[in-house]
N, C-alpha and C. Protein backbone atom coordinates (compact mmCIF):
# COMPACT_ATOMS: atom_id res chain seq x y z
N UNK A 1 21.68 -18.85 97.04
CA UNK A 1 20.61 -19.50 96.29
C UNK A 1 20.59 -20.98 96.65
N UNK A 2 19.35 -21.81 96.66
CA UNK A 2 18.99 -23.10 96.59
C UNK A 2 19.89 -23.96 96.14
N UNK A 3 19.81 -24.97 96.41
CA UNK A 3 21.29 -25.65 95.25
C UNK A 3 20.03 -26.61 95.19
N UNK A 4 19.91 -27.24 93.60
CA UNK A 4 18.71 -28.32 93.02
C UNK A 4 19.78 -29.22 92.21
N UNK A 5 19.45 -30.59 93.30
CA UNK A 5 20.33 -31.69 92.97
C UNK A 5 19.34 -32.52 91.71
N UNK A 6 19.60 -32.98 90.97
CA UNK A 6 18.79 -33.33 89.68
C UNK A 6 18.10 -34.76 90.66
N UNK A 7 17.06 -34.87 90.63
CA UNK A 7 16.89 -36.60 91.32
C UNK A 7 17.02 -37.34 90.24
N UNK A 8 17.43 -39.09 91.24
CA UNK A 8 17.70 -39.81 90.16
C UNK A 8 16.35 -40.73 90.41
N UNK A 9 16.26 -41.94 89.44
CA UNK A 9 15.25 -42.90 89.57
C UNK A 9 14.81 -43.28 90.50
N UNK A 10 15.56 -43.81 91.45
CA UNK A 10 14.95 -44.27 93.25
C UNK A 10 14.50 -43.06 93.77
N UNK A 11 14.63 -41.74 93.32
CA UNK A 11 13.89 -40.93 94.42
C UNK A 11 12.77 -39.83 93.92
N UNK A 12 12.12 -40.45 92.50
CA UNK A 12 10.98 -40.18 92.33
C UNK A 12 10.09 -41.27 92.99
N UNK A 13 8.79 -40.51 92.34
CA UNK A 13 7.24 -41.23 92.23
C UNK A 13 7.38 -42.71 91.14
N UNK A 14 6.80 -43.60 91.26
CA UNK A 14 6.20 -44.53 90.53
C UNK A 14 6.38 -44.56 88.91
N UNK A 15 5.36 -43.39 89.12
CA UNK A 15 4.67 -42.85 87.83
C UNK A 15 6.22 -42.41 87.45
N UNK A 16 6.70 -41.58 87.93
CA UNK A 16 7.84 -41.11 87.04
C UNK A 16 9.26 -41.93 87.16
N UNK A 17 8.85 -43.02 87.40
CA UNK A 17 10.06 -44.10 87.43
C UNK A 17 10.02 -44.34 85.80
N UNK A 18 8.61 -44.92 85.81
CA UNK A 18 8.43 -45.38 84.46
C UNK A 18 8.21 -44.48 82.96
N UNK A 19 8.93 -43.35 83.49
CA UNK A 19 8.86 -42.09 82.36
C UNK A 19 9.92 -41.89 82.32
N UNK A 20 10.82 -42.23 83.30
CA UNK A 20 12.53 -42.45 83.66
C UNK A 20 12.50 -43.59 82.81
N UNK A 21 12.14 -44.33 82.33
CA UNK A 21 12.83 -46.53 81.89
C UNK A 21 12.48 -45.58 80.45
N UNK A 22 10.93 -45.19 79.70
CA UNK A 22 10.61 -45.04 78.75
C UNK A 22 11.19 -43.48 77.73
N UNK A 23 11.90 -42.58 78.81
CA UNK A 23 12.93 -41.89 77.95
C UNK A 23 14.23 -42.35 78.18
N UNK A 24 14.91 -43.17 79.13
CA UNK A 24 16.39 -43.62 78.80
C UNK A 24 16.17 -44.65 77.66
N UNK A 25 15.33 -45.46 77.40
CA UNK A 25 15.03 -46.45 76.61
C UNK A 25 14.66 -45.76 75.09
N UNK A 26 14.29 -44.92 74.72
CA UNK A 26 14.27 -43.71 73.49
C UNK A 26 14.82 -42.90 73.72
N UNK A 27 15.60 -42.17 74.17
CA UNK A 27 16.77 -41.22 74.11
C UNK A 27 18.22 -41.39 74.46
N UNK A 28 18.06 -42.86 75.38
CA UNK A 28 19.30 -43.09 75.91
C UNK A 28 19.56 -42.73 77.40
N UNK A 29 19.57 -41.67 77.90
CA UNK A 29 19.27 -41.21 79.14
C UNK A 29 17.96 -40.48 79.09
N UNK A 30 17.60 -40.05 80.54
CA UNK A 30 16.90 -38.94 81.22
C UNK A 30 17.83 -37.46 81.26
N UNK A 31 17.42 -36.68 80.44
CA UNK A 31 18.05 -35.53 80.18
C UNK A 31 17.44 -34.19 81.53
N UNK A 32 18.49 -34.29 81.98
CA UNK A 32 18.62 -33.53 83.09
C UNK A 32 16.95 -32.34 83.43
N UNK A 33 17.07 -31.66 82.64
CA UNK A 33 15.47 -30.77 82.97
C UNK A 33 14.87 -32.02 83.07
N UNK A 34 14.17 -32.57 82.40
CA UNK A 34 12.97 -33.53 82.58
C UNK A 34 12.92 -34.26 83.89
N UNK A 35 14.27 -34.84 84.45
CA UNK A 35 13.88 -35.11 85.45
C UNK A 35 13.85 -34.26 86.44
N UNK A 36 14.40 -33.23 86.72
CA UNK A 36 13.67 -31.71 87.56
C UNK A 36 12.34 -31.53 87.32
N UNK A 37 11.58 -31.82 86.66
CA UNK A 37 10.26 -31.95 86.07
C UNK A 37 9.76 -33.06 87.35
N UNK A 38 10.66 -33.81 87.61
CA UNK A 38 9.65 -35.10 88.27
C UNK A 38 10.21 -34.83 89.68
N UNK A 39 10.22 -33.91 90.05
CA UNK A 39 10.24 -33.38 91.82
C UNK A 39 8.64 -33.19 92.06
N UNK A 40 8.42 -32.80 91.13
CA UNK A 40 6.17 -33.02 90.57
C UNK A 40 5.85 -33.96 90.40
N UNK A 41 4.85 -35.14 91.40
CA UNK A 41 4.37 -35.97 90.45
C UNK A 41 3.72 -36.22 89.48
N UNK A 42 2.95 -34.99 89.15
CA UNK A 42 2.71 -35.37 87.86
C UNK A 42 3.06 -34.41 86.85
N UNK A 43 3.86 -33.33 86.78
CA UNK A 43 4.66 -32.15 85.84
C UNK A 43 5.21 -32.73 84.72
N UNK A 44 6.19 -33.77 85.05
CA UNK A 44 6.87 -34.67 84.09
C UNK A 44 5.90 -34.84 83.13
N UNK A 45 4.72 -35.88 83.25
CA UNK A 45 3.82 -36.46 82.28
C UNK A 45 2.95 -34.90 82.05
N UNK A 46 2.72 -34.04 82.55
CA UNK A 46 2.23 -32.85 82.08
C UNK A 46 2.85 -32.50 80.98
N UNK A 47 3.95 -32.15 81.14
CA UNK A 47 5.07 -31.17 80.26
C UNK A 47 5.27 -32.04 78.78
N UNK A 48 5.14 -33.35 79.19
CA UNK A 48 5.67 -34.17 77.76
C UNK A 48 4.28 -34.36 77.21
N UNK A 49 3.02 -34.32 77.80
CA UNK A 49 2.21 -34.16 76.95
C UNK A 49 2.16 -32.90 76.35
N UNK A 50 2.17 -31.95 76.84
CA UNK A 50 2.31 -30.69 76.03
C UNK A 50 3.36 -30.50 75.39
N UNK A 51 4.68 -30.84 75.38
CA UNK A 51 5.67 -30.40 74.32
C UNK A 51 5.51 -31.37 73.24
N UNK A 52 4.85 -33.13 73.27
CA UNK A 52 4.88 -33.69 72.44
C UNK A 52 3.55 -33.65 71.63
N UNK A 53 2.22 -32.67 71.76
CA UNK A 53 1.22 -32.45 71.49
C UNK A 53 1.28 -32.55 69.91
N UNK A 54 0.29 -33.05 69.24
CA UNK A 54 0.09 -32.52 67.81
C UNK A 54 -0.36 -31.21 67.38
N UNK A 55 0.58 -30.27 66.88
CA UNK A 55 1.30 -29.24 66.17
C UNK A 55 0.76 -28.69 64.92
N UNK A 56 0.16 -27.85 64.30
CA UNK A 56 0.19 -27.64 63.19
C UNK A 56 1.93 -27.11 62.33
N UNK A 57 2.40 -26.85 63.23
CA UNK A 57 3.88 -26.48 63.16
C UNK A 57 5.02 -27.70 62.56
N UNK A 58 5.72 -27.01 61.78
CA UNK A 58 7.10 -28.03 61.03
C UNK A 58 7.79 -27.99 61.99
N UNK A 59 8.50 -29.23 62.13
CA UNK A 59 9.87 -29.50 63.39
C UNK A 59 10.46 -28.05 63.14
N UNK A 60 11.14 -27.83 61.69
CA UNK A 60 12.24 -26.89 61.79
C UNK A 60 11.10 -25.32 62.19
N UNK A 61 10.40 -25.14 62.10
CA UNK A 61 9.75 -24.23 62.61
C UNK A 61 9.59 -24.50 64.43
N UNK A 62 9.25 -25.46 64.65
CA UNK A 62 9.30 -25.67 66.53
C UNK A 62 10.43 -24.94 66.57
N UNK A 63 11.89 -25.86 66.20
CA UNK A 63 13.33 -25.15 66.87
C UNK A 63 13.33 -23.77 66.37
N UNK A 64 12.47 -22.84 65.88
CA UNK A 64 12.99 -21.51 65.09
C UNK A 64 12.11 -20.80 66.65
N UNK A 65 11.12 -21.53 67.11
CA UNK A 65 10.37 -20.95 68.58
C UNK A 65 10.99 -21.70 69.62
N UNK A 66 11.69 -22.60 70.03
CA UNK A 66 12.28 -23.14 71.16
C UNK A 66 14.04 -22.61 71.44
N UNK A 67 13.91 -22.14 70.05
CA UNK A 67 15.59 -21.42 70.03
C UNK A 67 15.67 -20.06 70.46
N UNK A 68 14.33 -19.21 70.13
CA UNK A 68 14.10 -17.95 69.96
C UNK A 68 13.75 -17.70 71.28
N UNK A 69 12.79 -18.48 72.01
CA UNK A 69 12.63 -17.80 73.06
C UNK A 69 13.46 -18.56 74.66
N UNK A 70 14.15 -19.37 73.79
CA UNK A 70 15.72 -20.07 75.10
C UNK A 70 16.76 -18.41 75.02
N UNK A 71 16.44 -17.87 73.72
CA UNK A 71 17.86 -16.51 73.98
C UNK A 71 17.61 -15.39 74.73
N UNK A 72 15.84 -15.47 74.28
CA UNK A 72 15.26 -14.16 75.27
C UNK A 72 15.08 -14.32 76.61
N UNK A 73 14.86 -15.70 76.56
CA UNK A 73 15.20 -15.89 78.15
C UNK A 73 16.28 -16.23 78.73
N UNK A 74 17.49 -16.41 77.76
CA UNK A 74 18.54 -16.51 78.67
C UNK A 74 19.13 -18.05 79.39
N UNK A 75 18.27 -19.01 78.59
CA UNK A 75 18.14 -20.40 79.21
C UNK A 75 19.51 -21.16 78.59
N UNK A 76 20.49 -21.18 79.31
CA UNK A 76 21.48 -21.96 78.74
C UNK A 76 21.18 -23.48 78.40
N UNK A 77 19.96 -23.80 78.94
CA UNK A 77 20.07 -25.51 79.17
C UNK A 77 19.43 -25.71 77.73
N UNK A 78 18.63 -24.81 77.40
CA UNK A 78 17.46 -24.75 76.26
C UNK A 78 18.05 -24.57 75.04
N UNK A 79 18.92 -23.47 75.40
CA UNK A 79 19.91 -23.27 73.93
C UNK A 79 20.34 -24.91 73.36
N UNK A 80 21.02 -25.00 74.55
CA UNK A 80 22.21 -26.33 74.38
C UNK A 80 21.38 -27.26 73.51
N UNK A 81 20.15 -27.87 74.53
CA UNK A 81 19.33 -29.18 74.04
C UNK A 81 18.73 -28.72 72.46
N UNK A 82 18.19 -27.47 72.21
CA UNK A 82 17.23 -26.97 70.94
C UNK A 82 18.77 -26.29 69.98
N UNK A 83 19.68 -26.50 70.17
CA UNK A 83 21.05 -26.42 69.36
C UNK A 83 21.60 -27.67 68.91
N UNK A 84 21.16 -29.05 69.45
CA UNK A 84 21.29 -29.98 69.11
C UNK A 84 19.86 -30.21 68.22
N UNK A 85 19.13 -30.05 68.62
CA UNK A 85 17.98 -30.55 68.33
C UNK A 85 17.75 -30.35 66.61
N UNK A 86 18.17 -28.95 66.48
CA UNK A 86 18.16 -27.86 65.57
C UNK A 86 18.81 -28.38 64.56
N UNK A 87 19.87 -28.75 64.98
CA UNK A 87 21.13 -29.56 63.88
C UNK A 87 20.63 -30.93 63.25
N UNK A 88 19.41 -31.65 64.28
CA UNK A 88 19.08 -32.70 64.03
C UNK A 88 17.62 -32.66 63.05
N UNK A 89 17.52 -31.15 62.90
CA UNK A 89 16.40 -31.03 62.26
C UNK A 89 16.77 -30.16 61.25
N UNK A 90 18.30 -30.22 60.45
CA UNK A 90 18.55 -29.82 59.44
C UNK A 90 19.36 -28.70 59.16
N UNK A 91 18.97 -27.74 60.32
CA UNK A 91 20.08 -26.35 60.29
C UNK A 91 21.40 -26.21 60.53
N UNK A 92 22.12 -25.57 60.46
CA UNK A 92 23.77 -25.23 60.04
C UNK A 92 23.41 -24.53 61.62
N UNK A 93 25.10 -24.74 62.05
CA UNK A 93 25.65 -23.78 62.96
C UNK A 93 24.85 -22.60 62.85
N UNK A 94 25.72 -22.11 61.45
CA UNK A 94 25.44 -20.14 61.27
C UNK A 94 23.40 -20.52 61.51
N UNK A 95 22.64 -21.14 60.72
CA UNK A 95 21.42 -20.62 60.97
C UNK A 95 20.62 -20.74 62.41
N UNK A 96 21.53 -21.58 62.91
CA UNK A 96 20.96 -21.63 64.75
C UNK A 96 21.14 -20.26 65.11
N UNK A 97 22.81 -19.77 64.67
CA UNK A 97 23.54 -19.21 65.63
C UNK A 97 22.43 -17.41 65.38
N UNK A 98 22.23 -17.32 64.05
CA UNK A 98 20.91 -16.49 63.68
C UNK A 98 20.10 -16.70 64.22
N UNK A 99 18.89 -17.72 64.06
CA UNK A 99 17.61 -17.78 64.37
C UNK A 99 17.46 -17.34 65.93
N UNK A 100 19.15 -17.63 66.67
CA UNK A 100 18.62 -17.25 67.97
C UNK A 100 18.68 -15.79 68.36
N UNK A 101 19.24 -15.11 66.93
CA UNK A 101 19.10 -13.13 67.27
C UNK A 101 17.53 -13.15 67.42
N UNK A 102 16.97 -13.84 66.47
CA UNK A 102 15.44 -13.32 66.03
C UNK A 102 15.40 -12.92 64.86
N UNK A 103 16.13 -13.74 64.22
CA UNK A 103 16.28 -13.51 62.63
C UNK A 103 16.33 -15.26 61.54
N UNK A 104 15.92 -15.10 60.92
CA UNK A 104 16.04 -15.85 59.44
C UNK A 104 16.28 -15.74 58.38
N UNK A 105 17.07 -15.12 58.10
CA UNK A 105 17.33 -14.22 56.85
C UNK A 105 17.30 -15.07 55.18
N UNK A 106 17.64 -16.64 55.85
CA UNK A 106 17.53 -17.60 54.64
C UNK A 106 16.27 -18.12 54.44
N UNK A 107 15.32 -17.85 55.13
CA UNK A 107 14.77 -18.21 55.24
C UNK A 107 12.82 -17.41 55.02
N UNK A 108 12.17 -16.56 53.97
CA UNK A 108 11.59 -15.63 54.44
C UNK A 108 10.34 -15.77 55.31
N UNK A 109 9.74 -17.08 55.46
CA UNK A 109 8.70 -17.45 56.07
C UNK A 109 9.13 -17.84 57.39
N UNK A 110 10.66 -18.38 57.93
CA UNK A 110 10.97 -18.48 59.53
C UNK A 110 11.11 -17.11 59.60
N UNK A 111 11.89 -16.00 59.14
CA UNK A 111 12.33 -15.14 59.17
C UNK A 111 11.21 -14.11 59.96
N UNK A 112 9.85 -14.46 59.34
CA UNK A 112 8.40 -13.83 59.87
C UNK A 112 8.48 -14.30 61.09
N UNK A 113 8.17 -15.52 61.61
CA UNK A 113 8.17 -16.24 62.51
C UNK A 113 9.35 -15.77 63.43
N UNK A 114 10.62 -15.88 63.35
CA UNK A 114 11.33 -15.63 64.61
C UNK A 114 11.23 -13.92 64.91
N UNK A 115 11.34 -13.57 64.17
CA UNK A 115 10.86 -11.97 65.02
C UNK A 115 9.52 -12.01 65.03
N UNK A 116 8.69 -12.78 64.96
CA UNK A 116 7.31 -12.93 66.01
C UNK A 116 7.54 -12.99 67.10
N UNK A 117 8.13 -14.48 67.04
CA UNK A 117 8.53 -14.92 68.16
C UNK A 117 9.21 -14.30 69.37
N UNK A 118 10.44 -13.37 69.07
CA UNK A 118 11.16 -12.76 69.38
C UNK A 118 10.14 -11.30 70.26
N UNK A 119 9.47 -10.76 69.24
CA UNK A 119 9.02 -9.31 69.56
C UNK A 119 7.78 -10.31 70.97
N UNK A 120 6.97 -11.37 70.50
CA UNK A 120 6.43 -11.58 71.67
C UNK A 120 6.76 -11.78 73.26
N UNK A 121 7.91 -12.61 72.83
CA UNK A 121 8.70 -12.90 74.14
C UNK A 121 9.06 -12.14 74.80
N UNK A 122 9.66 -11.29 73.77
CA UNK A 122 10.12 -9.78 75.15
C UNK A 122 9.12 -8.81 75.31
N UNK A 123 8.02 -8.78 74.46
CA UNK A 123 6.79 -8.04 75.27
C UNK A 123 6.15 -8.80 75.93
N UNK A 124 6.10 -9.87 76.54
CA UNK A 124 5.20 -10.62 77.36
C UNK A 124 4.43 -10.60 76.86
N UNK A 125 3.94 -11.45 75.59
CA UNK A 125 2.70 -11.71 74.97
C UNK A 125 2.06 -10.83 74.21
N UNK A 126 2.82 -9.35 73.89
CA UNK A 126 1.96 -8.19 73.31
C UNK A 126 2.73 -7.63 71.91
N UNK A 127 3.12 -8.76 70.91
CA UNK A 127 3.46 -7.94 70.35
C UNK A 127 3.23 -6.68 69.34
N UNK A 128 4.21 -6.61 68.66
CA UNK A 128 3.79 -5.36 67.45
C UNK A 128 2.47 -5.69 66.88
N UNK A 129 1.74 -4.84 66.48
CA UNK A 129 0.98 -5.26 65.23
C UNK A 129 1.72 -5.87 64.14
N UNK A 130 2.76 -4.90 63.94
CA UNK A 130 3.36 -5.04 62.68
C UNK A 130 4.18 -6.75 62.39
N UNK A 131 4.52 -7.18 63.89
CA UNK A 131 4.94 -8.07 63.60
C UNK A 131 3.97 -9.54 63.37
N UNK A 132 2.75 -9.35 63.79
CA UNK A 132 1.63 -9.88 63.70
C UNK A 132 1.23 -10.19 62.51
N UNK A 133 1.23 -9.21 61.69
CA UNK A 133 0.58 -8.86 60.24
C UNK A 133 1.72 -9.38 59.58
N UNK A 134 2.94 -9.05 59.52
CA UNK A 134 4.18 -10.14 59.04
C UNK A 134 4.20 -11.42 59.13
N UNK A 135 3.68 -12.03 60.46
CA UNK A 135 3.36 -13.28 60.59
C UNK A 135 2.06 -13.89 59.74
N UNK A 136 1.68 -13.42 59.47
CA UNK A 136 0.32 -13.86 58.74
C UNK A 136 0.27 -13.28 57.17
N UNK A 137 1.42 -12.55 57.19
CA UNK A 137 1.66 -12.39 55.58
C UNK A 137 2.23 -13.21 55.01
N UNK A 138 3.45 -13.81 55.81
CA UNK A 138 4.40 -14.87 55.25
C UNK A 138 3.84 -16.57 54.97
N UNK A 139 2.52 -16.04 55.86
CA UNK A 139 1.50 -17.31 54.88
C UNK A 139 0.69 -17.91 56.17
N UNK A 140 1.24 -17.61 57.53
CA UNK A 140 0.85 -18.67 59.14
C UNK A 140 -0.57 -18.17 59.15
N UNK A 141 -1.36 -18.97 59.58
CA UNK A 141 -2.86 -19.01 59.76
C UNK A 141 -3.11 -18.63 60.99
N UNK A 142 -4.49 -18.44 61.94
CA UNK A 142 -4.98 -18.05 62.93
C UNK A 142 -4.20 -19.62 64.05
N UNK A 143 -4.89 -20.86 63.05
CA UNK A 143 -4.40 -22.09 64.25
C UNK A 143 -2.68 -21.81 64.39
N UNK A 144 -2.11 -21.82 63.17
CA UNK A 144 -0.51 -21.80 63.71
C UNK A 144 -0.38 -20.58 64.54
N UNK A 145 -0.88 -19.33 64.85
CA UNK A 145 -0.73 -18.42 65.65
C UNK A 145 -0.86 -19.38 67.17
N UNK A 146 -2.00 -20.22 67.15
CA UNK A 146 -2.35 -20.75 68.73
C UNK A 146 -1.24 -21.59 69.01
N UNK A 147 -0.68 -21.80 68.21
CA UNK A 147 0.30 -23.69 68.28
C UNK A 147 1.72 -22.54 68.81
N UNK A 148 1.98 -21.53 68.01
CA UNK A 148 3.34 -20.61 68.25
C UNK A 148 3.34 -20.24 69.44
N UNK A 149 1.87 -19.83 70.07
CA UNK A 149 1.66 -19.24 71.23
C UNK A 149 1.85 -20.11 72.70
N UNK A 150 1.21 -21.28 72.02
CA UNK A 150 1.86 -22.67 72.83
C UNK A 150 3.18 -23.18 73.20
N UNK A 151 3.72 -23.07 72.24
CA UNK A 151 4.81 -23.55 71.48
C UNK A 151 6.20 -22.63 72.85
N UNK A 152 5.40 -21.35 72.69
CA UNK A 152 6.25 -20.43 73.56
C UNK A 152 6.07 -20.27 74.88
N UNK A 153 5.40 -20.75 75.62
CA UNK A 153 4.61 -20.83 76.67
C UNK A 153 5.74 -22.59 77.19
N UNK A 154 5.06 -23.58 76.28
CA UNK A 154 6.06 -24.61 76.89
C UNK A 154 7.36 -24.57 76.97
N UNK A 155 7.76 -23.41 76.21
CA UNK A 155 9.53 -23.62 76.05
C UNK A 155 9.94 -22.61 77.45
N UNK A 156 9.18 -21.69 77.53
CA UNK A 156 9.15 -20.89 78.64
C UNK A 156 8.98 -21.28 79.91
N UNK A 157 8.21 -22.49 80.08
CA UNK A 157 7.81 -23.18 81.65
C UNK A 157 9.64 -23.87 81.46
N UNK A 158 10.25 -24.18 80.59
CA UNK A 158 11.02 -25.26 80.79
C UNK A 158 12.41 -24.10 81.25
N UNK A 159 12.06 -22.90 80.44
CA UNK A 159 13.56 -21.86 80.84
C UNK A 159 13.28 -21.38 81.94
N UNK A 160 12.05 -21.23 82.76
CA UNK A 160 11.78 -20.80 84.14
C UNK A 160 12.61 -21.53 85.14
N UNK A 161 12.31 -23.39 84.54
CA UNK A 161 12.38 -24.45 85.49
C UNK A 161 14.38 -24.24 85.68
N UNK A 162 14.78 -24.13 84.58
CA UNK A 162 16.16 -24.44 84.76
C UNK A 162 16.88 -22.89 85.38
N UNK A 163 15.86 -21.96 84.60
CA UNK A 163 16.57 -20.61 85.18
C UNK A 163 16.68 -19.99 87.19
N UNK A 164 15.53 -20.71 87.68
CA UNK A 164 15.61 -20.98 88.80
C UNK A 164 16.45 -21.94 89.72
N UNK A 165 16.63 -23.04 89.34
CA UNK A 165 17.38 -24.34 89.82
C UNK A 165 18.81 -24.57 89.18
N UNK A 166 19.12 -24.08 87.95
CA UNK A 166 20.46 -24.12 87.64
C UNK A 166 21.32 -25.60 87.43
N UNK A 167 20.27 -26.23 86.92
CA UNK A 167 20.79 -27.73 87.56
C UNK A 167 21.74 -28.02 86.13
N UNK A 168 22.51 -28.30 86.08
CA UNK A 168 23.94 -28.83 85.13
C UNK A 168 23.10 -29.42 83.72
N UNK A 169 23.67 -29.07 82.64
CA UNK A 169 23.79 -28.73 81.37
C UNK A 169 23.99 -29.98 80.66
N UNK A 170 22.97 -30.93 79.95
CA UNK A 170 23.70 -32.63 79.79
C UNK A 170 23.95 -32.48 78.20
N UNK A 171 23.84 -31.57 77.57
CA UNK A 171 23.69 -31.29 76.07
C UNK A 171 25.12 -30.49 75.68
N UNK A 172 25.50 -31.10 74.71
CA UNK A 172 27.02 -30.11 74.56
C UNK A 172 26.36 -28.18 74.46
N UNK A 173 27.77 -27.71 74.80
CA UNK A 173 26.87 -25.97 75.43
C UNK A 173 26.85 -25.70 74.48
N UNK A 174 25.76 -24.81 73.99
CA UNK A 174 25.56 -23.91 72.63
C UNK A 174 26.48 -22.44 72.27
N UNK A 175 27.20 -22.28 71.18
CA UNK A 175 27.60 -21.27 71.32
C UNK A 175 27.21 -20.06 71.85
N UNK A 176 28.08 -19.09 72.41
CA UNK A 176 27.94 -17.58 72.89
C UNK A 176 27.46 -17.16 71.82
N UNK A 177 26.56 -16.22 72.04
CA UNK A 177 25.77 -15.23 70.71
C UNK A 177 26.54 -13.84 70.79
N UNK A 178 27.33 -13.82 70.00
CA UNK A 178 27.88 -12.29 70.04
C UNK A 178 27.35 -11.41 69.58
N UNK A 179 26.42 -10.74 70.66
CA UNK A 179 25.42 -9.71 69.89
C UNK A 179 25.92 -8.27 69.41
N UNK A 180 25.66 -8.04 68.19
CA UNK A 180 26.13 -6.71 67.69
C UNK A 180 25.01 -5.62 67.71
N UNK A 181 26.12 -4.81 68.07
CA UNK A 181 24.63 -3.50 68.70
C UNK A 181 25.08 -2.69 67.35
N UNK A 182 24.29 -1.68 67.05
CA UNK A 182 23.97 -1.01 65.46
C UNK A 182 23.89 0.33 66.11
């Protein structure tokens, strides 16, 4: 396989120099995906307009879809960063370490939501009815359906990007999910 060296500041574009100064300068560094993002000149400023878009969605609802579909896809980098993120948006270990089965159990309105989330991801966009009609029982409207659908789509371009390139992990690693089979 390819080996994808992360670029640093001198060996982007312009444009993404200064998207390099304006996230080390609010986050501290350039967090490893994003700048794999700027091997594109313009992907970087694509991607952050779409992940930073206005939302009808609650933060802790984003991480209940950026967590859910980092497990179905398998994205270690995604776990890691939306396991921090997650913590920073209020949740416990145990409810990350859940939300990323596809469950909420504390929760009954994420609880709708991550096995939405969940049943969509692994049908490629088709899910249940049933889980549909759950989603919209637990109270989510037609727009939060479009924002979830979004929501999963950007987290998905970002587990493609790392699941292909493999590029090193800058987020402490998220726990192993020890999945129990029934």
């Amino acid at each position: 396989m390819r080996n994808f060296n992360v670029p640093t500041r001198d060996q982007v574009s312009t444009n993404n120099q200064a998207i390099f100064d304006q996230l080390q300068s609010k986050l501290g560094f350039v967090p490893n995906l994003y700048a794999t993002y700027a091997y594109s000149d313009t992907a970087l400023a694509d991607y952050l307009t779409l992940s930073n878009r206005k939302t009808t969605l609650k933060a802790k609802e984003k991480e209940v879809v950026n967590l859910v579909v980092s497990q179905v896809n398998d994205c270690s980098y995604c776990q890691a960063a939306h396991t921090a993120i997650g913590k920073m948006n209020g949740f416990t270990d145990e409810q990350i370490l859940e939300i990323r089965t596809g469950t909420a159990s504390f929760d009954a309105k994420l609880d709708a939501l991550a096995k939405f989330v969940k049943d969509a991801t692994i049908n490629r966009g088709k899910p249940s009815s049933q889980a549909v009609e759950t989603l919209f029982a637990a109270g989510y409207t037609n727009a939060n359906l479009i924002d979830i659908i979004v929501l999963i789509g950007d987290k998905t371009i970002s587990n493609f990007i790392h699941g292909i390139t493999q590029i090193p992990v800058d987020f402490p690693a998220a726990p192993v999910l020890e999945m129990v089979t029934v």
